[in-house]
PDB file of N, CA and C in Angstrom:
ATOM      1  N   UNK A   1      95.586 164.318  84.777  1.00  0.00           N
ATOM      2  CA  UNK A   1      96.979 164.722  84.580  1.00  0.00           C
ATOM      3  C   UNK A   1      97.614 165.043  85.934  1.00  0.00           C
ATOM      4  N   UNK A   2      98.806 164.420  86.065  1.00  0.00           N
ATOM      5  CA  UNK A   2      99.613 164.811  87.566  1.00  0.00           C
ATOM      6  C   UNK A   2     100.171 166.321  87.337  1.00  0.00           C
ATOM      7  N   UNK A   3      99.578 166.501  88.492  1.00  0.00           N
ATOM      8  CA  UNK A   3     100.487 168.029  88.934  1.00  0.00           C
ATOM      9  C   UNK A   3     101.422 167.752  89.722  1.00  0.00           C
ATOM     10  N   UNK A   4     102.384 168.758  89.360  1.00  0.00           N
ATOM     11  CA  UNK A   4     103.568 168.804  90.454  1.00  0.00           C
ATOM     12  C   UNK A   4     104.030 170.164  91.114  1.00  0.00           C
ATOM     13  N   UNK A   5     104.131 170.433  92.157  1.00  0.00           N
ATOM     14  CA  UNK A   5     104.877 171.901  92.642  1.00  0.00           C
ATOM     15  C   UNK A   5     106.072 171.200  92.366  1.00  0.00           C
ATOM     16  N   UNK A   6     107.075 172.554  92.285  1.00  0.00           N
ATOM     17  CA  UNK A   6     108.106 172.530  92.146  1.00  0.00           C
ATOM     18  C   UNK A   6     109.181 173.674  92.906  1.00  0.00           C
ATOM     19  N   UNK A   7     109.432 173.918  94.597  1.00  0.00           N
ATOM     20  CA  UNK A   7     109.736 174.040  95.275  1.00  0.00           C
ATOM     21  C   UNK A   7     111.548 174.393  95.332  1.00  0.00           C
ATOM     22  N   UNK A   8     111.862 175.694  94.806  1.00  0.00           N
ATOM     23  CA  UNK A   8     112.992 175.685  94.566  1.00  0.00           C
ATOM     24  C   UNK A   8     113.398 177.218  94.493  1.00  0.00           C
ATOM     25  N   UNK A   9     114.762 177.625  94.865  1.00  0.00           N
ATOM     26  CA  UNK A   9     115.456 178.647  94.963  1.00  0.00           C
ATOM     27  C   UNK A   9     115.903 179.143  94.052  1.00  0.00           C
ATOM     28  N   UNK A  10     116.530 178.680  93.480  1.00  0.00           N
ATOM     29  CA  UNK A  10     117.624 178.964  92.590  1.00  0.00           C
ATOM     30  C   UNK A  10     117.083 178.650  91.232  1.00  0.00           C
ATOM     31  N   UNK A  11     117.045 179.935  90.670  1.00  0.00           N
ATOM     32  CA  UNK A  11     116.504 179.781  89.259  1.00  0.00           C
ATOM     33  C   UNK A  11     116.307 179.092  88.185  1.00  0.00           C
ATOM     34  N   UNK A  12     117.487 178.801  87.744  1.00  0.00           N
ATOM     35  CA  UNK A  12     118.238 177.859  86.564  1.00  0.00           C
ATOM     36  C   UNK A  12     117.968 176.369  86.904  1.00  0.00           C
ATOM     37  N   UNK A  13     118.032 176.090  88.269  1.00  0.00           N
ATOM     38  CA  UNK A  13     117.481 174.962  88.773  1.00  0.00           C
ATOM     39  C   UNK A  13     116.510 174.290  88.420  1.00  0.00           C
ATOM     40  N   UNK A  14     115.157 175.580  89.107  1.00  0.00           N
ATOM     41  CA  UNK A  14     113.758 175.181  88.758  1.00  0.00           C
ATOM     42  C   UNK A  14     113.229 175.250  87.849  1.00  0.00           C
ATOM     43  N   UNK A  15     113.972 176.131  86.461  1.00  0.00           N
ATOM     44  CA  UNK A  15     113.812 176.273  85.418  1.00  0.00           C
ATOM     45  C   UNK A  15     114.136 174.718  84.608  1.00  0.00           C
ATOM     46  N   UNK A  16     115.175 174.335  85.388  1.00  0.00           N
ATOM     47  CA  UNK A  16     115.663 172.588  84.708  1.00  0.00           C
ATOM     48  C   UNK A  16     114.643 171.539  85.323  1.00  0.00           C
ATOM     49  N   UNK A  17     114.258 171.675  86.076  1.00  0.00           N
ATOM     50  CA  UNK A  17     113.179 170.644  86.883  1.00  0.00           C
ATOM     51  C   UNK A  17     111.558 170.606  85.858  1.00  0.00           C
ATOM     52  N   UNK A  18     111.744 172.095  85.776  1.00  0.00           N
ATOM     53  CA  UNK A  18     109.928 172.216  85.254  1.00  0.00           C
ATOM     54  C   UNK A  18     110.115 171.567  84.053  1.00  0.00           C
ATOM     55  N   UNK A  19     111.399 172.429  83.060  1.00  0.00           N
ATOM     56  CA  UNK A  19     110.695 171.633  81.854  1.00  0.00           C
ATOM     57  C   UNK A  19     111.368 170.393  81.855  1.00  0.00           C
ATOM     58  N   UNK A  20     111.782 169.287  82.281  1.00  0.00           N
ATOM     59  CA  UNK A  20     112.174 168.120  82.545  1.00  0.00           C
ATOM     60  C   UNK A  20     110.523 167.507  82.395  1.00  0.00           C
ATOM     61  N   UNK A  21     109.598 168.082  83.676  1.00  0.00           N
ATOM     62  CA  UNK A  21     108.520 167.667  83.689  1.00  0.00           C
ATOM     63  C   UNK A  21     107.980 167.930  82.926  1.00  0.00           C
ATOM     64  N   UNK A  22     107.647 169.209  82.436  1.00  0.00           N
ATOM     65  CA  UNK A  22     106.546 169.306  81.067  1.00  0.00           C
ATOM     66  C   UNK A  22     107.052 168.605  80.157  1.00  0.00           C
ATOM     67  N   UNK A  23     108.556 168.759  79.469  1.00  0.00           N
ATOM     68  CA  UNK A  23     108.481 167.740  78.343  1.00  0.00           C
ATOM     69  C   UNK A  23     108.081 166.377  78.700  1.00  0.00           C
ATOM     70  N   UNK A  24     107.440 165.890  79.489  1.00  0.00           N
ATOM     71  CA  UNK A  24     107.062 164.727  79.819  1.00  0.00           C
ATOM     72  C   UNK A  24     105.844 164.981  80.102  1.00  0.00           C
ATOM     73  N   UNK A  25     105.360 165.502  80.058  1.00  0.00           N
ATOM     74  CA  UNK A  25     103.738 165.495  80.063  1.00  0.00           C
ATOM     75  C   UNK A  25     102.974 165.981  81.254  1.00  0.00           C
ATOM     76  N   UNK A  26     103.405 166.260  82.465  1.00  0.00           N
ATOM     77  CA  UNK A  26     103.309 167.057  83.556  1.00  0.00           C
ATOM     78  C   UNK A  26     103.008 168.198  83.907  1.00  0.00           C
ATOM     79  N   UNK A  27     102.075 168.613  84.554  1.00  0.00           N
ATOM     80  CA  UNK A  27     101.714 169.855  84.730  1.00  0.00           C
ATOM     81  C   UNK A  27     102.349 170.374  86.042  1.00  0.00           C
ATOM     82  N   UNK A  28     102.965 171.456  86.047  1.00  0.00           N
ATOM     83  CA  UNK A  28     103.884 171.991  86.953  1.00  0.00           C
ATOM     84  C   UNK A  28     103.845 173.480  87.015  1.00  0.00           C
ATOM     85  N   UNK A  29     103.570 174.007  88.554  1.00  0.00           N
ATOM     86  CA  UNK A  29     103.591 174.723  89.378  1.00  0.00           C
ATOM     87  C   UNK A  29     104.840 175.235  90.272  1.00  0.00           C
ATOM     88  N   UNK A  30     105.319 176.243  90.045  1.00  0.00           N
ATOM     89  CA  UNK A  30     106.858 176.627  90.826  1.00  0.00           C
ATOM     90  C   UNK A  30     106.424 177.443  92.125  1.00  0.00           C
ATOM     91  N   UNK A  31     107.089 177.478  93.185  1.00  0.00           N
ATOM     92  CA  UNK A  31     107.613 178.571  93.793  1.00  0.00           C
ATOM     93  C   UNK A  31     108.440 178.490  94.407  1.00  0.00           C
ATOM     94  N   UNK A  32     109.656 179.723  94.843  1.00  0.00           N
ATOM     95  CA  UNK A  32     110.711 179.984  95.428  1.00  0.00           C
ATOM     96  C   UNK A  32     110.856 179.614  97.156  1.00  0.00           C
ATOM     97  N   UNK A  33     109.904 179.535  97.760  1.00  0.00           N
ATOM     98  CA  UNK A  33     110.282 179.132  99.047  1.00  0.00           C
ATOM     99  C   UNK A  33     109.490 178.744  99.482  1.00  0.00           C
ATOM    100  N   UNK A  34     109.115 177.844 101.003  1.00  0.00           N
ATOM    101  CA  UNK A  34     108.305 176.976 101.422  1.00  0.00           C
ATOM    102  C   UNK A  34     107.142 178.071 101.867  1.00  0.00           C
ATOM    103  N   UNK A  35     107.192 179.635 102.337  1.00  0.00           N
ATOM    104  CA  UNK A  35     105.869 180.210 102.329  1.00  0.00           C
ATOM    105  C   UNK A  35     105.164 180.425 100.966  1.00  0.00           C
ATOM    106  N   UNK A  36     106.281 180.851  99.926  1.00  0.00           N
ATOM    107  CA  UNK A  36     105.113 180.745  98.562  1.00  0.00           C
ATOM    108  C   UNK A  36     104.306 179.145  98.260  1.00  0.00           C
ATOM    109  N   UNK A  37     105.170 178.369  98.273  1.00  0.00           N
ATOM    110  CA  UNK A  37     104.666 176.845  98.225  1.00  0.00           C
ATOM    111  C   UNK A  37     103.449 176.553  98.906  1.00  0.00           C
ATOM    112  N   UNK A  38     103.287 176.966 100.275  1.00  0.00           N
ATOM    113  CA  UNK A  38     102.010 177.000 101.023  1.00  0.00           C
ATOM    114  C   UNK A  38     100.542 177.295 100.504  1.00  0.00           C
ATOM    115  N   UNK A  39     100.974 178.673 100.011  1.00  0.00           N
ATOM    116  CA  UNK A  39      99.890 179.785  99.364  1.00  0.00           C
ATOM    117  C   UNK A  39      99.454 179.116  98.056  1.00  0.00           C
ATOM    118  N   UNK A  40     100.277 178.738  97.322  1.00  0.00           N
ATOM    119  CA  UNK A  40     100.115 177.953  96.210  1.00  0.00           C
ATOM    120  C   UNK A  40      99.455 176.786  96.068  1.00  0.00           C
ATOM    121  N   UNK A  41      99.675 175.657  97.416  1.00  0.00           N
ATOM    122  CA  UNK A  41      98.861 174.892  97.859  1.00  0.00           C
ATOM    123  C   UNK A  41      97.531 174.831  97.851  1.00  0.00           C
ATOM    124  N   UNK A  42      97.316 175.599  98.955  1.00  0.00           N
ATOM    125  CA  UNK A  42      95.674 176.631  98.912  1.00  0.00           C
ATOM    126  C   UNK A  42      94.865 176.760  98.009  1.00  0.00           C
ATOM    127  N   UNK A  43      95.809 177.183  96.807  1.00  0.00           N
ATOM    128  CA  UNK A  43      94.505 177.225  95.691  1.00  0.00           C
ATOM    129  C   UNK A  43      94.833 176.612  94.908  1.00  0.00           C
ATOM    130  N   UNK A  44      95.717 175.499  94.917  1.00  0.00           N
ATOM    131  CA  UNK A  44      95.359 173.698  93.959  1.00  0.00           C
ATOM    132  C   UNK A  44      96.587 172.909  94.685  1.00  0.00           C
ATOM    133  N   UNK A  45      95.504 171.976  95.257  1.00  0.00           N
ATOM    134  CA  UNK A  45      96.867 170.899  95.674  1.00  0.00           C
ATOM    135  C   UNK A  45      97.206 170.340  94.613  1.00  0.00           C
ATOM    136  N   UNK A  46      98.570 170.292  94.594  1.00  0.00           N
ATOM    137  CA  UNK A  46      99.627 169.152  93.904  1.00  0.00           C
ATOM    138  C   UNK A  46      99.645 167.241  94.230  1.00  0.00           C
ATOM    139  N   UNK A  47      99.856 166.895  93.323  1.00  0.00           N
ATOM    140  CA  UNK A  47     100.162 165.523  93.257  1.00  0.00           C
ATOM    141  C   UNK A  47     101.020 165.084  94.156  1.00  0.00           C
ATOM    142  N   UNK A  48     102.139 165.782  94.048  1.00  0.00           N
ATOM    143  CA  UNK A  48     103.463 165.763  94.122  1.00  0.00           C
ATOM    144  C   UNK A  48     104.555 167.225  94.070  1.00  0.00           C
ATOM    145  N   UNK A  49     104.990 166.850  95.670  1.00  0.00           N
ATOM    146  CA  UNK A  49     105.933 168.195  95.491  1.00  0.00           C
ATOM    147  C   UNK A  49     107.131 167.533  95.587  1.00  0.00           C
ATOM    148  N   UNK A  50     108.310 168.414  94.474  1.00  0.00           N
ATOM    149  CA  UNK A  50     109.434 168.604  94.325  1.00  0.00           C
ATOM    150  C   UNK A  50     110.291 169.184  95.523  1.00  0.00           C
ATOM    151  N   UNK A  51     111.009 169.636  96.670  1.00  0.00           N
ATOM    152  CA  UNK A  51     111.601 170.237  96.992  1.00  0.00           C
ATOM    153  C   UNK A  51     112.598 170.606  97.604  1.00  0.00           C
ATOM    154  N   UNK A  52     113.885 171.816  96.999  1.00  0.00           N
ATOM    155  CA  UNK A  52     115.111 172.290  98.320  1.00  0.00           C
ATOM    156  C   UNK A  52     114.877 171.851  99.447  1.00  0.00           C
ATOM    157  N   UNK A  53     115.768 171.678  99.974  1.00  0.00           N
ATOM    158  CA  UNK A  53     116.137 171.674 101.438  1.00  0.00           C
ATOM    159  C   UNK A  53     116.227 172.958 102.186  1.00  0.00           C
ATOM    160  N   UNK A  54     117.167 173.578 101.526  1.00  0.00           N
ATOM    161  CA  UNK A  54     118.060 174.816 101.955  1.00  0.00           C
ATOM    162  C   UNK A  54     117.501 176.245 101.010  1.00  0.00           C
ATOM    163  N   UNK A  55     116.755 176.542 101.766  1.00  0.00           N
ATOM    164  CA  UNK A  55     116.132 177.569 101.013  1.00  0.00           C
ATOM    165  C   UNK A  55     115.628 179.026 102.050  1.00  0.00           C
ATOM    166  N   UNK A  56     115.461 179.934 101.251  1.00  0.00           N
ATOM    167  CA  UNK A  56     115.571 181.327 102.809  1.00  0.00           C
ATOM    168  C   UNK A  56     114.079 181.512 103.054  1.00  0.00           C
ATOM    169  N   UNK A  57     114.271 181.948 104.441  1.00  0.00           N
ATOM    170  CA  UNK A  57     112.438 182.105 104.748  1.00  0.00           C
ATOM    171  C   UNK A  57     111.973 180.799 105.573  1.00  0.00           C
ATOM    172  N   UNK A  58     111.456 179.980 104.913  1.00  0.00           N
ATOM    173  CA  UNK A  58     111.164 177.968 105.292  1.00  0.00           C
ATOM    174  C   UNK A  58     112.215 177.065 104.639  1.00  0.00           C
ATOM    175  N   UNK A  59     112.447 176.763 105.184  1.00  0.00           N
ATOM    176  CA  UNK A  59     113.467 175.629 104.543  1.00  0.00           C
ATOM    177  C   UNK A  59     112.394 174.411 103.725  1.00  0.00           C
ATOM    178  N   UNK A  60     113.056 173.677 103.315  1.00  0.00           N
ATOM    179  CA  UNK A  60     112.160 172.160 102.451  1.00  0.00           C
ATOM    180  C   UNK A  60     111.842 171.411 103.539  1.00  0.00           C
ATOM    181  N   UNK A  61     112.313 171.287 104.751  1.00  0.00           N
ATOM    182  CA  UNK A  61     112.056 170.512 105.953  1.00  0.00           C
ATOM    183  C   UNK A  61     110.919 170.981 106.475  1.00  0.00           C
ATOM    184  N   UNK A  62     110.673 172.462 106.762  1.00  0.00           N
ATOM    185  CA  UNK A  62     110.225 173.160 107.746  1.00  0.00           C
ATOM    186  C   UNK A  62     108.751 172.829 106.765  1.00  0.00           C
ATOM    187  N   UNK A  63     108.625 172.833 105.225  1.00  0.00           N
ATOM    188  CA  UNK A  63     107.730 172.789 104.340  1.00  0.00           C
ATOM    189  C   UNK A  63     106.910 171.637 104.932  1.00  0.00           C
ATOM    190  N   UNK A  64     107.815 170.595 104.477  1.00  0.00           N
ATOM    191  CA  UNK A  64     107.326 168.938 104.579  1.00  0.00           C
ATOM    192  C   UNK A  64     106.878 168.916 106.147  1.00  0.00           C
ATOM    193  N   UNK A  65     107.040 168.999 107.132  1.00  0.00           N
ATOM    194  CA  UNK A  65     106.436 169.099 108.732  1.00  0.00           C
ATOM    195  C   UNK A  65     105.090 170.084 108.404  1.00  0.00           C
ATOM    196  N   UNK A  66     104.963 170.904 107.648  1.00  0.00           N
ATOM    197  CA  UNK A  66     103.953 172.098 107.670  1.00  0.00           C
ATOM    198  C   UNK A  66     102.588 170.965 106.931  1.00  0.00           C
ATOM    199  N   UNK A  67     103.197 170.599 105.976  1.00  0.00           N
ATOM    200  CA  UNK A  67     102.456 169.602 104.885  1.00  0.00           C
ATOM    201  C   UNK A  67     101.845 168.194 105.457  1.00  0.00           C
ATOM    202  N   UNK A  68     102.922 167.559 106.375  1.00  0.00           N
ATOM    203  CA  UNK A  68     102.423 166.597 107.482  1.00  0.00           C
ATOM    204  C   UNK A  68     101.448 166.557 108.178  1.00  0.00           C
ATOM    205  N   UNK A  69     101.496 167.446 108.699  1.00  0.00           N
ATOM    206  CA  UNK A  69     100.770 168.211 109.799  1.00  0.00           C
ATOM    207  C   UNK A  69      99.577 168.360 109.542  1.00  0.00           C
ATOM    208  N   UNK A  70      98.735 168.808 108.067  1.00  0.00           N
ATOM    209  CA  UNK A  70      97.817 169.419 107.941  1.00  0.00           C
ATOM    210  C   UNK A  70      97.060 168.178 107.126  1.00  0.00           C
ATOM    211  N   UNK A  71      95.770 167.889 107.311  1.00  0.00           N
ATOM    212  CA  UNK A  71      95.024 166.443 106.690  1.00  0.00           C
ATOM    213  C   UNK A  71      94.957 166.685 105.709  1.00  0.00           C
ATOM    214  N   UNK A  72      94.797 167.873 105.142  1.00  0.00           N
ATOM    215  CA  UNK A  72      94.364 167.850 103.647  1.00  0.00           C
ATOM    216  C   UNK A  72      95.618 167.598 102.814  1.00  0.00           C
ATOM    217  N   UNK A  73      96.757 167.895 102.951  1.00  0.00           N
ATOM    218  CA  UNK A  73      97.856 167.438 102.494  1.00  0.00           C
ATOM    219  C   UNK A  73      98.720 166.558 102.790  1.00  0.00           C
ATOM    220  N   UNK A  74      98.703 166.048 103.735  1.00  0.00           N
ATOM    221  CA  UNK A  74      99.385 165.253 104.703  1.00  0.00           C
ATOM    222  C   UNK A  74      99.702 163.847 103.802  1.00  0.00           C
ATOM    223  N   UNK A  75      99.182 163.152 102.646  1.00  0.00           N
ATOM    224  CA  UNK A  75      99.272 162.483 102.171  1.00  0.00           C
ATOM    225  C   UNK A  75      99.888 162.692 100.606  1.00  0.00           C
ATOM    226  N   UNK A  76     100.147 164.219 100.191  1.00  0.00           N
ATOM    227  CA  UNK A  76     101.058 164.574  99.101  1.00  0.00           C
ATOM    228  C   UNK A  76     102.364 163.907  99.109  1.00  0.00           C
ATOM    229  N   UNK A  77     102.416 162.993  98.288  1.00  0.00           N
ATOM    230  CA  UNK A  77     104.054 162.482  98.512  1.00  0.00           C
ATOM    231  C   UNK A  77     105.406 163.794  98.048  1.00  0.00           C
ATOM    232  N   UNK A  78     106.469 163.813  98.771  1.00  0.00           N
ATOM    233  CA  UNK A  78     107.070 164.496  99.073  1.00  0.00           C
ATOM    234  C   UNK A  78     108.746 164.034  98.507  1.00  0.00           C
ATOM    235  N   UNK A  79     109.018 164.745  97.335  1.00  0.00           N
ATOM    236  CA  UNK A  79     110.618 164.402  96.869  1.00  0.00           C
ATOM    237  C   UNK A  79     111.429 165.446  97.107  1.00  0.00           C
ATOM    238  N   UNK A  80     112.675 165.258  98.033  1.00  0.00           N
ATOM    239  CA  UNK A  80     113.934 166.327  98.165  1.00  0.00           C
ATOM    240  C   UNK A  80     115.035 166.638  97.279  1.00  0.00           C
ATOM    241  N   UNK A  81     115.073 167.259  96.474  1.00  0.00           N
ATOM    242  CA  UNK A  81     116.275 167.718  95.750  1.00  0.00           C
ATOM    243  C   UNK A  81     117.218 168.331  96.334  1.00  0.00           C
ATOM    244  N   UNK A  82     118.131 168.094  96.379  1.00  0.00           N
ATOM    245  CA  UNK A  82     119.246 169.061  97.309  1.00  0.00           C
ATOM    246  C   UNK A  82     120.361 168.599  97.285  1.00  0.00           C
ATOM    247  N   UNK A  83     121.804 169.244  97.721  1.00  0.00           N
ATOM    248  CA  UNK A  83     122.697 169.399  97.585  1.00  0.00           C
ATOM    249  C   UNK A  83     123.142 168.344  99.229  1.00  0.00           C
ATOM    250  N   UNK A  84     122.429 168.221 100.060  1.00  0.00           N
ATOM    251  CA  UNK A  84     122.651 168.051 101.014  1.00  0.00           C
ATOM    252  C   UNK A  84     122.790 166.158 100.777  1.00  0.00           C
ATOM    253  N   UNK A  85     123.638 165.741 100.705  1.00  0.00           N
ATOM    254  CA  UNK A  85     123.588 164.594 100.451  1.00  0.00           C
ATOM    255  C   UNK A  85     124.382 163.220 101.433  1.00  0.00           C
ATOM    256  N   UNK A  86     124.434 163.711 102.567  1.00  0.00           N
ATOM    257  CA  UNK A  86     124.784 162.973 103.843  1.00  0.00           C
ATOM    258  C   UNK A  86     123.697 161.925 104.067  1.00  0.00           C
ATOM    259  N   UNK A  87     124.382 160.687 104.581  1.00  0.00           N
ATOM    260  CA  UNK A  87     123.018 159.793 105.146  1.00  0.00           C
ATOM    261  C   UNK A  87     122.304 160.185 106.110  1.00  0.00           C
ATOM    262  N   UNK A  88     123.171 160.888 107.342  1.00  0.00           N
ATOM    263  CA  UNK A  88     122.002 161.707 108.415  1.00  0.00           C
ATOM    264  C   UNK A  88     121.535 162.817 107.484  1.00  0.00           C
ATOM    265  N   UNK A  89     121.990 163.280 106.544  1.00  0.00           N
ATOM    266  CA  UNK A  89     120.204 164.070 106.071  1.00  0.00           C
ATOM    267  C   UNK A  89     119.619 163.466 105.978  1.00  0.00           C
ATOM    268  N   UNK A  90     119.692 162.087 104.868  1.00  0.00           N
ATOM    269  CA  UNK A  90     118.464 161.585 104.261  1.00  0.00           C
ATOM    270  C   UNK A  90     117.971 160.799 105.638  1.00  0.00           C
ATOM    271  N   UNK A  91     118.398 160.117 106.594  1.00  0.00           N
ATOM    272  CA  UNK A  91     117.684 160.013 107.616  1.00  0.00           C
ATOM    273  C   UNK A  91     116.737 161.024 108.233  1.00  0.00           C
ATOM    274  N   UNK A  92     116.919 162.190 108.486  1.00  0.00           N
ATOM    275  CA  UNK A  92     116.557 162.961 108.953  1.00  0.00           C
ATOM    276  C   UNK A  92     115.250 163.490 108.059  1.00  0.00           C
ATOM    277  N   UNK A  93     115.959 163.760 106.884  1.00  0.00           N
ATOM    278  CA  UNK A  93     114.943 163.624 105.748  1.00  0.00           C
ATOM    279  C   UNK A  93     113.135 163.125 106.251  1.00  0.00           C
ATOM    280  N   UNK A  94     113.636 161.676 105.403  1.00  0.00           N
ATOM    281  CA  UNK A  94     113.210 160.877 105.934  1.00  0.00           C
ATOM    282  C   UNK A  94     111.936 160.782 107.552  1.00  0.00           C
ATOM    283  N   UNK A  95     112.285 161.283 108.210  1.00  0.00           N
ATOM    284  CA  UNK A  95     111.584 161.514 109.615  1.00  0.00           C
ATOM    285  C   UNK A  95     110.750 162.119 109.546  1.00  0.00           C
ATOM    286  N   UNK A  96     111.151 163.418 107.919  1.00  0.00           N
ATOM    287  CA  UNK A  96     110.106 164.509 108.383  1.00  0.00           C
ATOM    288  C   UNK A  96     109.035 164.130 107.276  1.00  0.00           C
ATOM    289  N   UNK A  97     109.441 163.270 106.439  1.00  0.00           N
ATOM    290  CA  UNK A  97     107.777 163.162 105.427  1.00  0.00           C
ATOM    291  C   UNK A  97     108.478 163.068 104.571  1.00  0.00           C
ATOM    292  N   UNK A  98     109.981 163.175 103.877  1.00  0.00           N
ATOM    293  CA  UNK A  98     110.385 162.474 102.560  1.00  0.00           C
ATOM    294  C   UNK A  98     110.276 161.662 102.119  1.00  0.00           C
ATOM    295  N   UNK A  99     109.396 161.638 101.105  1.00  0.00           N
ATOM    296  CA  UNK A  99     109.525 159.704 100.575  1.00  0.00           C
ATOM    297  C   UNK A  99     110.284 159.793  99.887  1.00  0.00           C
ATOM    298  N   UNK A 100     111.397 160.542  98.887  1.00  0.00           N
ATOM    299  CA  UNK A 100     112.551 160.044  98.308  1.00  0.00           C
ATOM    300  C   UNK A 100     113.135 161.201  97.979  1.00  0.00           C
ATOM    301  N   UNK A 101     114.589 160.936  97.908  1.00  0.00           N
ATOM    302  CA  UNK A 101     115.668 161.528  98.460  1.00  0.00           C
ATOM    303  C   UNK A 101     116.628 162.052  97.054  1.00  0.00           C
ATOM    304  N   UNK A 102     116.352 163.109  96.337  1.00  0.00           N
ATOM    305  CA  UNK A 102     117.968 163.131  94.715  1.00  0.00           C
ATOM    306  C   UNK A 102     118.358 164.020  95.353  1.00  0.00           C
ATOM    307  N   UNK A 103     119.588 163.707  94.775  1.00  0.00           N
ATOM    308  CA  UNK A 103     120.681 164.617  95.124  1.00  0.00           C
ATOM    309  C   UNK A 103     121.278 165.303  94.099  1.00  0.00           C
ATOM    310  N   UNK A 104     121.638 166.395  94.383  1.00  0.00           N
ATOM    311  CA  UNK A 104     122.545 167.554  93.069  1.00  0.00           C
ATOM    312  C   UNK A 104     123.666 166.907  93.072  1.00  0.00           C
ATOM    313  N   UNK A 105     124.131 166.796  92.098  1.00  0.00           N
ATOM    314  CA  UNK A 105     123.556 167.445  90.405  1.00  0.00           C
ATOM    315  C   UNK A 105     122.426 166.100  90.405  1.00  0.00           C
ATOM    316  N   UNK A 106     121.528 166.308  89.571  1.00  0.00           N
ATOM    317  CA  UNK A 106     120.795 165.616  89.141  1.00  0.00           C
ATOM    318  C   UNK A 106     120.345 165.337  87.710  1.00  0.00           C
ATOM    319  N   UNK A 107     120.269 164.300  87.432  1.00  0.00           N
ATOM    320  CA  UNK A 107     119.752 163.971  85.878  1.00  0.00           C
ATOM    321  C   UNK A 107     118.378 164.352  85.085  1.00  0.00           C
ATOM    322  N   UNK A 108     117.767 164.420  84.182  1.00  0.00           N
ATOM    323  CA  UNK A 108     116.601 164.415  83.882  1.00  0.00           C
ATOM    324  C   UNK A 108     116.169 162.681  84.462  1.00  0.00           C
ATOM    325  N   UNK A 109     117.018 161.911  84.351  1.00  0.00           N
ATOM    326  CA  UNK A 109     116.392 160.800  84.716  1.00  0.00           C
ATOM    327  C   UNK A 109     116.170 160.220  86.292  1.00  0.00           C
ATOM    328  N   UNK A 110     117.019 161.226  87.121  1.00  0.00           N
ATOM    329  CA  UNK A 110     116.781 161.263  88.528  1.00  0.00           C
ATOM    330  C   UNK A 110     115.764 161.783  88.797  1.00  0.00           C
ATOM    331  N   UNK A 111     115.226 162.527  87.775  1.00  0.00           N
ATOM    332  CA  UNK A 111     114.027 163.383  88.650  1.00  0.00           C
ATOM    333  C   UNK A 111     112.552 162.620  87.859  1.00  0.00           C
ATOM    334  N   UNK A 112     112.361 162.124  86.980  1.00  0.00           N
ATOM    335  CA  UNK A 112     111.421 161.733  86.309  1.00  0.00           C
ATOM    336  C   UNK A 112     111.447 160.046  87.127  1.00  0.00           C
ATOM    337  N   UNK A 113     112.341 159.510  87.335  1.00  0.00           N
ATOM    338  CA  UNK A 113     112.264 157.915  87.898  1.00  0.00           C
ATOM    339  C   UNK A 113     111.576 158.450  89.472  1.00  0.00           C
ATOM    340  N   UNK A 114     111.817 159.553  90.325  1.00  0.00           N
ATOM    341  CA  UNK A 114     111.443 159.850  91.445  1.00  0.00           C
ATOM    342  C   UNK A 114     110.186 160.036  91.290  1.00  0.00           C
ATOM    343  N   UNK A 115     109.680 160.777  90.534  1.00  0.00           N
ATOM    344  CA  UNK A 115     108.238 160.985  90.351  1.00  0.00           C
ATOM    345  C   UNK A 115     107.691 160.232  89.701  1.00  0.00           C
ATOM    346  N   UNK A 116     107.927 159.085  88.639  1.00  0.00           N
ATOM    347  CA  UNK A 116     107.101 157.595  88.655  1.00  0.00           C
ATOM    348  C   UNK A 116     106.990 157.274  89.494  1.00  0.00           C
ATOM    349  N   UNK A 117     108.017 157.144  90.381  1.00  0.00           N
ATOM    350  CA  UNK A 117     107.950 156.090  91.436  1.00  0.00           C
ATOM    351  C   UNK A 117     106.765 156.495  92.985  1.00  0.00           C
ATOM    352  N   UNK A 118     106.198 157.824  93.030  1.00  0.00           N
ATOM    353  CA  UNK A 118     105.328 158.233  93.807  1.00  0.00           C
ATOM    354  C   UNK A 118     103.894 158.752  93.017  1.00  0.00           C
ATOM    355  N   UNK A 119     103.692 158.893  91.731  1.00  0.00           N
ATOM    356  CA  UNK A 119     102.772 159.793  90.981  1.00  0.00           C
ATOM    357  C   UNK A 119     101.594 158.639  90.455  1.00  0.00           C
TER     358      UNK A 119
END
C-alpha cells in the first residue's frame, strides 16, 4: 500500500488532501511544517510527499533540498501544492526536487492524477 506524507499548513487544506487520499485507498501521514515532516520521515518513509511551499519554520523548498540531499530519501518523489503559481516558481520548483507542480485551488482530481502519475 502507498504511503503518502502530507505536508501542509493550513488545516482545512490538509484535512481536504488526506481524505481525498484515503477515500482512495492511500495511507496518509500529515504534518504542519517541513521540521515535523522530517521527524516523521525518520520513523517511516513515505512513498510520496505532498507539499506547501509557503509554510513557517521550513518552507516546502527548504523540505525538498533537505530530502535531496539525504540518500535515504533522496529518491521520494516530491509533489508541490501551493498557491504560488508563477512559471519561475515552478522553474525554480523544479531545480529543487519537484517532480510535479498543482496549484490552489485544487481538485480532488488534481491531486489523485499527481500521485498516479509518481506512486
Amino acid at each position: 500500500m502507498t504511503t503518502i506524507l502530507v505536508v501542509e499548513d493550513t488545516p482545512s487544506e490538509q484535512e481536504l488532501i488526506i481524505g481525498y487520499l484515503a477515500e482512495n485507498g492511500y495511507t496518509v501521514i500529515s504534518a504542519s511544517n517541513g521540521q515535523e515532516a522530517l521527524k516523521k520521515i525518520e520513523g517511516r518513509k513515505p512513498d510520496v510527499v505532498i507539499t506547501d511551499l509557503v509554510m513557517p519554520g521550513m518552507s516546502g523548498l527548504e523540505l525538498c533540498r533537505s530530502l535531496k540531499k539525504n540518500a535515504e530519501t533522496k529518491d521520494i518523489p516530491i509533489i508541490a501544492c501551493t498557491s504560488k503559481n508563477q512559471e519561475l516558481d515552478k522553474l525554480w520548483g523544479m531545480k529543487q526536487g519537484i517532480n510535479i507542480y498543482v496549484t490552489k485551488p485544487f481538485t480532488r482530481e488534481d491531486i489523485l492524477r499527481a500521485v498516479r502519475s509518481v506512486a
